[in-house]
N, C-alpha and C. Protein backbone atom coordinates (compact mmCIF):
# COMPACT_ATOMS: atom_id res chain seq x y z
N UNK A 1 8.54 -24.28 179.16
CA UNK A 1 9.56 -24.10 178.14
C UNK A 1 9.38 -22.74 177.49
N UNK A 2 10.56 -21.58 177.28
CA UNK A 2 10.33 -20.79 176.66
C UNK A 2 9.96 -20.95 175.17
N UNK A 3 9.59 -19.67 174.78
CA UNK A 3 9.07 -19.44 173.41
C UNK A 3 10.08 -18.90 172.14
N UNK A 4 10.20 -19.99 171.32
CA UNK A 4 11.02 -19.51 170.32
C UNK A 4 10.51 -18.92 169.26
N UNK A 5 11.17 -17.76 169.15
CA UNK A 5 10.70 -17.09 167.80
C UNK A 5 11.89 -16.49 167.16
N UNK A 6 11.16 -15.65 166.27
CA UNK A 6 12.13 -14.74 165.09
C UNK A 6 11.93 -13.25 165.17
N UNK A 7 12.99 -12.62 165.26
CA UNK A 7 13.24 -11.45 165.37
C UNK A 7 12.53 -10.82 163.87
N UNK A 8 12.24 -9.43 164.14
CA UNK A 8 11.84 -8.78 162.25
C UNK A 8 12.44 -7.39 162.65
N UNK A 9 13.57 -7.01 163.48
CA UNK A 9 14.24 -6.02 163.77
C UNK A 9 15.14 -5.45 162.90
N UNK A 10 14.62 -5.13 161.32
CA UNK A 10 15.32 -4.85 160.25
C UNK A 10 16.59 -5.82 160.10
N UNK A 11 16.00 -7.03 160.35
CA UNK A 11 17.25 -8.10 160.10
C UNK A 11 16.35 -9.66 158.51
N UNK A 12 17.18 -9.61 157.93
CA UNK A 12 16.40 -10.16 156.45
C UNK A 12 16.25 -11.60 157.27
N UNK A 13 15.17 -12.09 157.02
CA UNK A 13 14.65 -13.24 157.36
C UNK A 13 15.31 -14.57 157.15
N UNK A 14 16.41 -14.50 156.25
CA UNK A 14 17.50 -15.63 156.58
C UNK A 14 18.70 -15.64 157.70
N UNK A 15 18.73 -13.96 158.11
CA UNK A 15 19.51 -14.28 159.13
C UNK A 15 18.87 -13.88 160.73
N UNK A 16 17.63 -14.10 160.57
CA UNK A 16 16.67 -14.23 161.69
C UNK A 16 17.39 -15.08 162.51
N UNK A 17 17.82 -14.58 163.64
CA UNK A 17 18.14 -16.81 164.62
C UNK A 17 17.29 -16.29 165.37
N UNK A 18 16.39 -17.38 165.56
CA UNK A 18 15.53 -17.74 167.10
C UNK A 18 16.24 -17.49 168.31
N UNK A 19 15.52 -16.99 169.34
CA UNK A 19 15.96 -17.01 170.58
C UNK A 19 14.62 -16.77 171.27
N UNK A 20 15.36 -17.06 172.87
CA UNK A 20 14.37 -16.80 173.90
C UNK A 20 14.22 -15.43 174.66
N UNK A 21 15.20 -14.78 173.83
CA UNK A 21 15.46 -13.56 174.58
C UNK A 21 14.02 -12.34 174.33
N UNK A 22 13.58 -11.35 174.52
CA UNK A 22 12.70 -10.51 174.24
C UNK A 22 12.87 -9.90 173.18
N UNK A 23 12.42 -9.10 171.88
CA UNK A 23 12.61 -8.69 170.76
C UNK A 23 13.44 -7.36 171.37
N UNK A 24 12.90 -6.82 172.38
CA UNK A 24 13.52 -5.36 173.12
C UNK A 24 14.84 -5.85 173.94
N UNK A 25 14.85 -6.72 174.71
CA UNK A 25 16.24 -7.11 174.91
C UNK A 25 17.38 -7.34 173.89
N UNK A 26 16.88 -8.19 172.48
CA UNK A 26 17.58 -8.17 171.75
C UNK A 26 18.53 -6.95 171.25
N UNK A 27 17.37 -5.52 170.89
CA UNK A 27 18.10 -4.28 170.53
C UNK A 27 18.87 -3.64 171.13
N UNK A 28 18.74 -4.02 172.77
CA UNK A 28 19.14 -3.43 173.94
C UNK A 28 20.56 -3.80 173.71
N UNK A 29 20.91 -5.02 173.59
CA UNK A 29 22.16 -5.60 173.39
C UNK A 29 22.57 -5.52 172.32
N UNK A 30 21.89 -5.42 171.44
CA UNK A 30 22.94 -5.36 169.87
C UNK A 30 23.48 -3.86 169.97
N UNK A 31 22.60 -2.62 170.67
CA UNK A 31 22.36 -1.41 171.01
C UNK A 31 23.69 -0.99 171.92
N UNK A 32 24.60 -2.16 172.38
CA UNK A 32 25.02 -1.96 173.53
C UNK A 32 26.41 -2.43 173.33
N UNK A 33 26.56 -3.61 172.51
CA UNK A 33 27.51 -3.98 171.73
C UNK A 33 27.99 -3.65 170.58
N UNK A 34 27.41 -3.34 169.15
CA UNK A 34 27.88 -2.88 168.39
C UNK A 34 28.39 -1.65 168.52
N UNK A 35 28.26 -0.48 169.12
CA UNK A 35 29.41 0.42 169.19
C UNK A 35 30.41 -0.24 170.16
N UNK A 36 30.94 -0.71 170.96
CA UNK A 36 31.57 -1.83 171.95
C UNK A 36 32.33 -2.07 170.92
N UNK A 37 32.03 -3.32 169.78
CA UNK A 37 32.65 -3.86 168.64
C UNK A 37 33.80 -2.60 167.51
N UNK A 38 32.84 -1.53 167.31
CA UNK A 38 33.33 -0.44 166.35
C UNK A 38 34.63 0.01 167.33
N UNK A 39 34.29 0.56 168.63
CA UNK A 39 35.76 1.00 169.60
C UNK A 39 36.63 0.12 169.38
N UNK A 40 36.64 -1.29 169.68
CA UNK A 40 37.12 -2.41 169.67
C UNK A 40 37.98 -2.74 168.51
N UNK A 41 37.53 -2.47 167.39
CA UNK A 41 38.28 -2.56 166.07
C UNK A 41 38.66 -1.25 166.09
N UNK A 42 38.40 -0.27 166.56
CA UNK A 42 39.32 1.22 166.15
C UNK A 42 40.38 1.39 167.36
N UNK A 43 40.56 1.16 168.25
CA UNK A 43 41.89 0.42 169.48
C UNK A 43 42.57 -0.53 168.69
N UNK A 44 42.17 -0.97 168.22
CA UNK A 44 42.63 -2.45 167.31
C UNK A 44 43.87 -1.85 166.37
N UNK A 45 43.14 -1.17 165.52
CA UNK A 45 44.03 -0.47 164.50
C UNK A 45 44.31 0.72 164.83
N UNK A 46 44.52 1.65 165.74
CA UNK A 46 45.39 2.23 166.32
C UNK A 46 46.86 1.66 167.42
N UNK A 47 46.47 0.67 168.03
CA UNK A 47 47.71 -0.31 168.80
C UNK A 47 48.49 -0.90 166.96
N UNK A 48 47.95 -1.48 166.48
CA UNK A 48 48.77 -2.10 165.28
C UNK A 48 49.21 -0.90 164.75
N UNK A 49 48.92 0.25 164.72
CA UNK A 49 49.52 1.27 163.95
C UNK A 49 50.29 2.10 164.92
N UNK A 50 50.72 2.00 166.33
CA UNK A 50 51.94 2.47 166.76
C UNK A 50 52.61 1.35 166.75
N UNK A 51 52.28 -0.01 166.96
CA UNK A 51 52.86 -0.97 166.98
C UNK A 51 54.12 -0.89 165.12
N UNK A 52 53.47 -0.82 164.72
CA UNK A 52 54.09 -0.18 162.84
C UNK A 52 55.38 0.87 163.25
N UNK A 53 54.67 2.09 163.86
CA UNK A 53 55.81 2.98 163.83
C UNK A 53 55.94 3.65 164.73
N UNK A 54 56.37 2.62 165.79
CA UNK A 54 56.74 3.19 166.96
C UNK A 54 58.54 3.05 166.94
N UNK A 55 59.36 4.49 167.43
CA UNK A 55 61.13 4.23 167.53
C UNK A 55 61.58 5.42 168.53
N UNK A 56 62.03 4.07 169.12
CA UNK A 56 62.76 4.08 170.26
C UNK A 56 63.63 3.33 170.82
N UNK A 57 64.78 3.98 171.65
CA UNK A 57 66.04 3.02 171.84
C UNK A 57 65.37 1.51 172.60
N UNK A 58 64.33 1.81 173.14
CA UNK A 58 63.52 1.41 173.57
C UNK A 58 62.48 0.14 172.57
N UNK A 59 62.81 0.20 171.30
CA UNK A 59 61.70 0.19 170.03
C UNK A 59 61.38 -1.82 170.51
N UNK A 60 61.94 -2.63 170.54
CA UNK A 60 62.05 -3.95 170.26
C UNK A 60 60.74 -4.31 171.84
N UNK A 61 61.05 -3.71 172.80
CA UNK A 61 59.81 -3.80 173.87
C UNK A 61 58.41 -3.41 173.46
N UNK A 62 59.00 -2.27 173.18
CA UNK A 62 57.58 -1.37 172.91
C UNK A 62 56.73 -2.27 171.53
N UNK A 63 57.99 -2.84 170.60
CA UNK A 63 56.99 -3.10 169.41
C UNK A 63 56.01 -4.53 170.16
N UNK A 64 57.15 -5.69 170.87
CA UNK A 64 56.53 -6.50 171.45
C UNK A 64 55.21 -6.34 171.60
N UNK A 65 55.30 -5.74 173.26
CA UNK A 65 54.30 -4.94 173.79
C UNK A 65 52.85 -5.25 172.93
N UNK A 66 53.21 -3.83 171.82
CA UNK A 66 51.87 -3.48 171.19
C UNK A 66 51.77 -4.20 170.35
N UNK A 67 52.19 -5.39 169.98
CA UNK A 67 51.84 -6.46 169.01
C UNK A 67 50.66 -7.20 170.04
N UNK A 68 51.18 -8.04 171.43
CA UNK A 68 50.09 -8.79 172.04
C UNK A 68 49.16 -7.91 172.55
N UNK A 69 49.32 -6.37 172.67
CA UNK A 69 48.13 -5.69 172.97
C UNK A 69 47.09 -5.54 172.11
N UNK A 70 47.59 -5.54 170.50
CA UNK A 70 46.80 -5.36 169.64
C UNK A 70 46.14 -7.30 169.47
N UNK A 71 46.93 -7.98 169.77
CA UNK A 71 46.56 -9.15 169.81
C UNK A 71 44.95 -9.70 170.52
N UNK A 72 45.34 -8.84 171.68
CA UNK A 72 44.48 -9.46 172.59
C UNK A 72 43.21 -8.78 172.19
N UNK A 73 43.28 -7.13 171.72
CA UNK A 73 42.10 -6.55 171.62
C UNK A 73 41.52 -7.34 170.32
N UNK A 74 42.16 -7.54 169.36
CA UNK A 74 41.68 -8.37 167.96
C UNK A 74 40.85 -9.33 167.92
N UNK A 75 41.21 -10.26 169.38
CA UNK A 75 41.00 -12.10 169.53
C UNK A 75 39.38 -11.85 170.54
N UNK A 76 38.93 -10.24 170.91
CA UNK A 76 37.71 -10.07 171.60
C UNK A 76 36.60 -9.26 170.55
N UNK A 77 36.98 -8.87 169.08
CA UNK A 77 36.28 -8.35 168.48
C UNK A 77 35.06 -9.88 168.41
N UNK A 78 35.10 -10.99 167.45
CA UNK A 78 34.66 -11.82 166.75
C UNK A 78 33.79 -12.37 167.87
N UNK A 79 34.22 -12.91 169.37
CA UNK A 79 32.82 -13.36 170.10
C UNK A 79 31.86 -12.72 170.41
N UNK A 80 31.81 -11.59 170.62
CA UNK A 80 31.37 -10.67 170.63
C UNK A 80 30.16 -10.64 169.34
N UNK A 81 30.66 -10.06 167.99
CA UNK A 81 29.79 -10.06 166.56
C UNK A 81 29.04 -10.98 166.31
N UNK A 82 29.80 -12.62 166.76
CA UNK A 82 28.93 -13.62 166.76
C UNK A 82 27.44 -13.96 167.78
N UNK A 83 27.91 -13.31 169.10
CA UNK A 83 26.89 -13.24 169.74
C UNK A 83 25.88 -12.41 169.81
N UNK A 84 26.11 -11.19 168.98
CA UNK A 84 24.90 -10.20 168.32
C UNK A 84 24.45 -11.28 167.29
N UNK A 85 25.07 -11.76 166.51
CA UNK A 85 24.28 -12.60 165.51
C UNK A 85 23.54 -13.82 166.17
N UNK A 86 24.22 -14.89 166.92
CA UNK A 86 23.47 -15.30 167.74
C UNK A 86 21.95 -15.27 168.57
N UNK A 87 22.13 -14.07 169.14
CA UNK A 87 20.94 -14.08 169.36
C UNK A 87 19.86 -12.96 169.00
N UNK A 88 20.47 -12.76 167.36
CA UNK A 88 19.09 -12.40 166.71
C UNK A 88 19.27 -11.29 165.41
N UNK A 89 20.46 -10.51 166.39
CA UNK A 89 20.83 -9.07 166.08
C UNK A 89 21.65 -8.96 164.62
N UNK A 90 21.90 -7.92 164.06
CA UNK A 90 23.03 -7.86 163.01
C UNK A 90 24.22 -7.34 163.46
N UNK A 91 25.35 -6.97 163.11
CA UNK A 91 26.64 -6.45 163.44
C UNK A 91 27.12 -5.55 162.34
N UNK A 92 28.27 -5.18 163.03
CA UNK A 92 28.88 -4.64 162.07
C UNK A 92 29.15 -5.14 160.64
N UNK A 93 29.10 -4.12 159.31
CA UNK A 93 29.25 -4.34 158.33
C UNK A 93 30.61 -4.07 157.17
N UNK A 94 30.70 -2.76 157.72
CA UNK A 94 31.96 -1.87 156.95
C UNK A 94 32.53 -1.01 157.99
N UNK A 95 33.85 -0.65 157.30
CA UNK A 95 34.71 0.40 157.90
C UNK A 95 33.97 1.73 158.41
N UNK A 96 32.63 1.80 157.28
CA UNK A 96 32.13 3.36 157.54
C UNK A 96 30.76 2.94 158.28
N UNK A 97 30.86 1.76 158.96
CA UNK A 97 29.92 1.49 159.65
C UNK A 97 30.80 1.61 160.99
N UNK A 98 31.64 0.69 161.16
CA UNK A 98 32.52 1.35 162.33
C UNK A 98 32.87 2.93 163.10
N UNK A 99 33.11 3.58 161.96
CA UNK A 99 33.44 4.82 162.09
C UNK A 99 31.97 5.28 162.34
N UNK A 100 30.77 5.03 161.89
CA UNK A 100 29.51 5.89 162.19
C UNK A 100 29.33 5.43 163.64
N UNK A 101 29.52 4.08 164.25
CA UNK A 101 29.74 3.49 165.74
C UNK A 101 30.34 3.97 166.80
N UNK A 102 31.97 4.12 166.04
CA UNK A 102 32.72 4.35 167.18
C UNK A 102 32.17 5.90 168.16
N UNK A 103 32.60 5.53 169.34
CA UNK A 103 32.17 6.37 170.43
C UNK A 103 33.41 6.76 171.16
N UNK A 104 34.41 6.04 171.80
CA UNK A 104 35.09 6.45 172.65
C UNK A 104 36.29 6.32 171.92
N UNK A 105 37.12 5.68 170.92
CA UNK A 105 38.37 5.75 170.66
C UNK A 105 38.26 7.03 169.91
N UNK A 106 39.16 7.76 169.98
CA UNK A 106 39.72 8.73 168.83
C UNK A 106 40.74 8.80 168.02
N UNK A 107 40.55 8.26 166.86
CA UNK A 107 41.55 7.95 165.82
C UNK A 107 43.18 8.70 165.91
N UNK A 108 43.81 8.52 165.51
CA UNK A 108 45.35 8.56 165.41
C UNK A 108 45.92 8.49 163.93
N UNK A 109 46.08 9.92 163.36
CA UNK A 109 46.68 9.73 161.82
C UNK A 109 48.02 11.14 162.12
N UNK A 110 48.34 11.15 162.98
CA UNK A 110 49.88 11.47 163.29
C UNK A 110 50.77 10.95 162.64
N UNK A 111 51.83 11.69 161.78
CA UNK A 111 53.26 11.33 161.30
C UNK A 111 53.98 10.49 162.16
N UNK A 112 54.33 11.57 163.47
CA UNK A 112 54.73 10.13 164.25
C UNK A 112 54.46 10.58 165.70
N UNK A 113 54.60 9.77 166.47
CA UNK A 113 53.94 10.08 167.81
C UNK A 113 54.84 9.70 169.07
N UNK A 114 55.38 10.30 169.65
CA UNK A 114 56.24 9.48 171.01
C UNK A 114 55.90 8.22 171.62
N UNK A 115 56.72 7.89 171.48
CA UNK A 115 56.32 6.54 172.57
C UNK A 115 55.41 6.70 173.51
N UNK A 116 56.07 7.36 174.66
CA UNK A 116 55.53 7.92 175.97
C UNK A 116 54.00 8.06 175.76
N UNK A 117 53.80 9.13 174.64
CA UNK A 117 52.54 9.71 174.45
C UNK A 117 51.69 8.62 173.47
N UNK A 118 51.87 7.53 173.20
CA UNK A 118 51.77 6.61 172.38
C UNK A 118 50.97 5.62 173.45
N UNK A 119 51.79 5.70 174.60
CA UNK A 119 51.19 5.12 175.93
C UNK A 119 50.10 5.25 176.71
N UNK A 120 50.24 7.05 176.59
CA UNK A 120 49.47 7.95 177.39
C UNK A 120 47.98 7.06 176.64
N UNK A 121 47.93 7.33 175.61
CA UNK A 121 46.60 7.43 174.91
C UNK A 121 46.08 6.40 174.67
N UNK A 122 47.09 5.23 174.53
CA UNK A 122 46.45 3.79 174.82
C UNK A 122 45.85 3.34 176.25
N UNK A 123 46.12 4.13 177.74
CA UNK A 123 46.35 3.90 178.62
C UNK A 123 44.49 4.42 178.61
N UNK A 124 44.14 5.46 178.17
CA UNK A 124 43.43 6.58 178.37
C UNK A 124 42.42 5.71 177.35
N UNK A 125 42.54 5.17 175.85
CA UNK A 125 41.74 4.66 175.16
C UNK A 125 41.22 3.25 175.92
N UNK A 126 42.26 2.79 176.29
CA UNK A 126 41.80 0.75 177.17
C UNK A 126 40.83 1.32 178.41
N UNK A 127 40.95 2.58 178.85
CA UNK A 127 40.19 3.03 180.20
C UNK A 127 39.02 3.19 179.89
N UNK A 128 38.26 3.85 178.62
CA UNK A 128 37.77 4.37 177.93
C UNK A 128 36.35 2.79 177.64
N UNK A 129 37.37 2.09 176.49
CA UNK A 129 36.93 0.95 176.43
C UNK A 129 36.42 -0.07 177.73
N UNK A 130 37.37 0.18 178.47
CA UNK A 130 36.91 -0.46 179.89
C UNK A 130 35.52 -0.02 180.34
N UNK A 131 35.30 1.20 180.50
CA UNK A 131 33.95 2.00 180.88
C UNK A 131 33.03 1.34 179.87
N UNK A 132 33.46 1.17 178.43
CA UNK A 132 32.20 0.77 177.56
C UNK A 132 31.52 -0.94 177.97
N UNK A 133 32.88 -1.60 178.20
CA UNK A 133 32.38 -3.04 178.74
C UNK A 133 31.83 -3.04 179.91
N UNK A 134 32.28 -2.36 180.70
CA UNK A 134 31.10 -2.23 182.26
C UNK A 134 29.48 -1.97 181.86
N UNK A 135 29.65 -0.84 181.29
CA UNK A 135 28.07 -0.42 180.98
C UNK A 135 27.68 -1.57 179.73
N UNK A 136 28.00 -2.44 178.75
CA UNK A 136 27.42 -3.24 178.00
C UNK A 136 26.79 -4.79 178.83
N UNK A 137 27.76 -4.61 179.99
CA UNK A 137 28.03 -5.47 180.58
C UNK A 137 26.31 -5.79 181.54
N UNK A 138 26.27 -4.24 182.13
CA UNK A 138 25.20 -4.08 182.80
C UNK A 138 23.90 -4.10 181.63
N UNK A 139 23.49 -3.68 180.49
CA UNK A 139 22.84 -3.93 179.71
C UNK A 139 22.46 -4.90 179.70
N UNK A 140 23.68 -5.94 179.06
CA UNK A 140 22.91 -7.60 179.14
C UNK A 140 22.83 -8.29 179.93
N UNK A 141 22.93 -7.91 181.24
CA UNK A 141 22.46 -8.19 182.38
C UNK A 141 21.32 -7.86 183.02
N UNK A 142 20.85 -6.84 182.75
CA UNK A 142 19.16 -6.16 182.72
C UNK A 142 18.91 -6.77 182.01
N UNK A 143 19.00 -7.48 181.01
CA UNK A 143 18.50 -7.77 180.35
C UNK A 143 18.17 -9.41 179.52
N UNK A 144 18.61 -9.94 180.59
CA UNK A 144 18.56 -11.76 180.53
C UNK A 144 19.39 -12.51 180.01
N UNK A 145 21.02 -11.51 179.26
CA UNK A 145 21.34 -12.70 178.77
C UNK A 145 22.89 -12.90 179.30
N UNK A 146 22.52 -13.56 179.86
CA UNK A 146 23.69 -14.49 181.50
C UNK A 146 25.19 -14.71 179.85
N UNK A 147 24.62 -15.41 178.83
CA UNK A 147 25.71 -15.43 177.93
C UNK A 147 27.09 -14.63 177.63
N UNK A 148 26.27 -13.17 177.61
CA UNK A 148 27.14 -12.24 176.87
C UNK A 148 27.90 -11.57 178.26
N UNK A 149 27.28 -11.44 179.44
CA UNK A 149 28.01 -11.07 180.67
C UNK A 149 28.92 -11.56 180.68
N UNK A 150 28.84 -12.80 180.74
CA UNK A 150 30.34 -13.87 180.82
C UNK A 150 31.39 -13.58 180.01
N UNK A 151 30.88 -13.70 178.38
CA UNK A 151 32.29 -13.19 177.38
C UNK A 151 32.64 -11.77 178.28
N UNK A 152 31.95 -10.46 178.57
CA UNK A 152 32.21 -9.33 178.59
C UNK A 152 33.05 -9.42 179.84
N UNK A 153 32.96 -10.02 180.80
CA UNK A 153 33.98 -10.42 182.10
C UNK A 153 34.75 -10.71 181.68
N UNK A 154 35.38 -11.79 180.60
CA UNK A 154 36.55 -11.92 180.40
C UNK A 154 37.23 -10.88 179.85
N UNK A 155 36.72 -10.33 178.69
CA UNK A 155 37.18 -9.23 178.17
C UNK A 155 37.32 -7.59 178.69
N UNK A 156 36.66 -8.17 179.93
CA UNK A 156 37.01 -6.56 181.15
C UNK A 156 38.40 -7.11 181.36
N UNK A 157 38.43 -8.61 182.15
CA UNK A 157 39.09 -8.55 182.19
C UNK A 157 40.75 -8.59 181.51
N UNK A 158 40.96 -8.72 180.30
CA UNK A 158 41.82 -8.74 179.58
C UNK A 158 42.23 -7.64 179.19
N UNK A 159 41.12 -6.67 179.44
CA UNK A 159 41.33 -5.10 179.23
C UNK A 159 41.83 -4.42 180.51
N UNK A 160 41.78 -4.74 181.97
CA UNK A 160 42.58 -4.51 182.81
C UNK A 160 43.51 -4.95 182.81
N UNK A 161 44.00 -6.27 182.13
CA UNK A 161 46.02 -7.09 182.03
C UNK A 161 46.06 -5.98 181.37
N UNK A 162 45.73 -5.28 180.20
CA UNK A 162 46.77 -4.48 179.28
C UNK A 162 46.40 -2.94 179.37
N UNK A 163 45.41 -2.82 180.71
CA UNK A 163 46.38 -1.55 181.36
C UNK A 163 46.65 -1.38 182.64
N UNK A 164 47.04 -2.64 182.81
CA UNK A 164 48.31 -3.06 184.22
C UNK A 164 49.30 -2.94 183.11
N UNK A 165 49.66 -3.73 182.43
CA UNK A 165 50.77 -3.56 181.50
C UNK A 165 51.34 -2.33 181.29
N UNK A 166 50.01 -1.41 180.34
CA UNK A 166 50.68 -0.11 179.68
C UNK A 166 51.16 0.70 180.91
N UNK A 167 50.66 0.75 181.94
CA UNK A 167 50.51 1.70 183.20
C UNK A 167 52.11 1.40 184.00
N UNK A 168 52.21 0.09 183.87
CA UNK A 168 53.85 -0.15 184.04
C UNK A 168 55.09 0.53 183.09
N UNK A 169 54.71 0.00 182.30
CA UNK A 169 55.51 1.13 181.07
C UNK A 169 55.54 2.41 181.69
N UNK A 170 54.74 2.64 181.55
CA UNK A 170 54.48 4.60 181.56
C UNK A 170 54.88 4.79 182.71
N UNK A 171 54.82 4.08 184.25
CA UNK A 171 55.55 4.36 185.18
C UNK A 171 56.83 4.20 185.23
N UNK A 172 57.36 3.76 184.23
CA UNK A 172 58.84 3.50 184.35
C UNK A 172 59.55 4.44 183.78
N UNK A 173 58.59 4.89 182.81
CA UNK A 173 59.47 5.96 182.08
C UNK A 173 59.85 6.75 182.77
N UNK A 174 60.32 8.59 181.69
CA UNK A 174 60.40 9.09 182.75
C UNK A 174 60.12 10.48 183.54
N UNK A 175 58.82 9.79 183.79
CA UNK A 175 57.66 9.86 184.91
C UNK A 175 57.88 9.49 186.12
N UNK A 176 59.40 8.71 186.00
CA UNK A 176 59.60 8.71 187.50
C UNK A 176 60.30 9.51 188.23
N UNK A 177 60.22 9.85 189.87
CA UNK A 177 60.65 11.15 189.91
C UNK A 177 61.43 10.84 191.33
């Protein structure tokens, strides 16, 4: 039977959880996920914020669209945070903890932004993010915990539906020739 213990990885001793995992595996993965999480919420609120003010004759698709895109990225932040807490780790705390995290999205505070190019960059940010879940993916897989692979498969894959999606869009536009 493995050995349960308590983490002391600058985490306060009430929110210690036991696990079987290694104290170094643990960091590896919190190491590997929490910026994962910070991208994750900053895609998040960049899709809800073209989703806000996106116009185009086009506008009633597009808003669709980036409502269940922002949907889907939203509904993969929380298993994720829980499973850093889970098995041992802390998570994210604040906005300016996010922002000290984030790695691959690059924020969006444009007046207003084209559709098209609205696409481009979601297309280019979900790709982005995609690369981060492969490599987190391989992390907690070096690293024993069969758990978090599984969520991160789904959420690769949910991150390839929505850029099969965007990639349709953008081929339709016109980009076609």
């Amino acid at each position: 039977m493995s050995r349960l213990r308590q983490l002391s990885m600058n985490v306060h001793k009430l929110l210690a959880t036991p696990t079987d995992l290694k104290k170094e595996s643990v960091e590896k993965v919190s190491a590997a996920l929490n910026p994962l999480i910070a991208d994750t919420f900053a895609l998040y609120v960049k899709t809800k914020n073209y989703h806000w003010h996106v116009a185009s004759s086009h506008f009633r698709d597009y808003h669709l669209l980036l409502d269940d895109q922002a949907e889907s990225i939203y509904s993969s932040i929380d298993p994720l945070a829980e499973r850093v807490r889970r098995i041992g780790g802390t998570t994210i705390r604040s906005i300016s903890h996010i922002s000290s995290l984030q790695k691959v999205i690059k924020d969006d505070n444009e007046d207003f932004v084209e559709p098209e190019k609205m696409i481009t960059h979601l297309i280019a940010d979900n790709l982005n993010l995609l690369k981060e879940q492969r490599s987190a993916h391989g992390i907690c897989d070096s690293n024993g915990d069969c758990a978090t692979t599984s969520i991160l498969e789904d959420h690769i894959d949910e991150c390839e539906k929505r850029i099969w999606f965007l990639n349709s869009v953008h081929a339709g536009g016109s980009h076609m020739k």
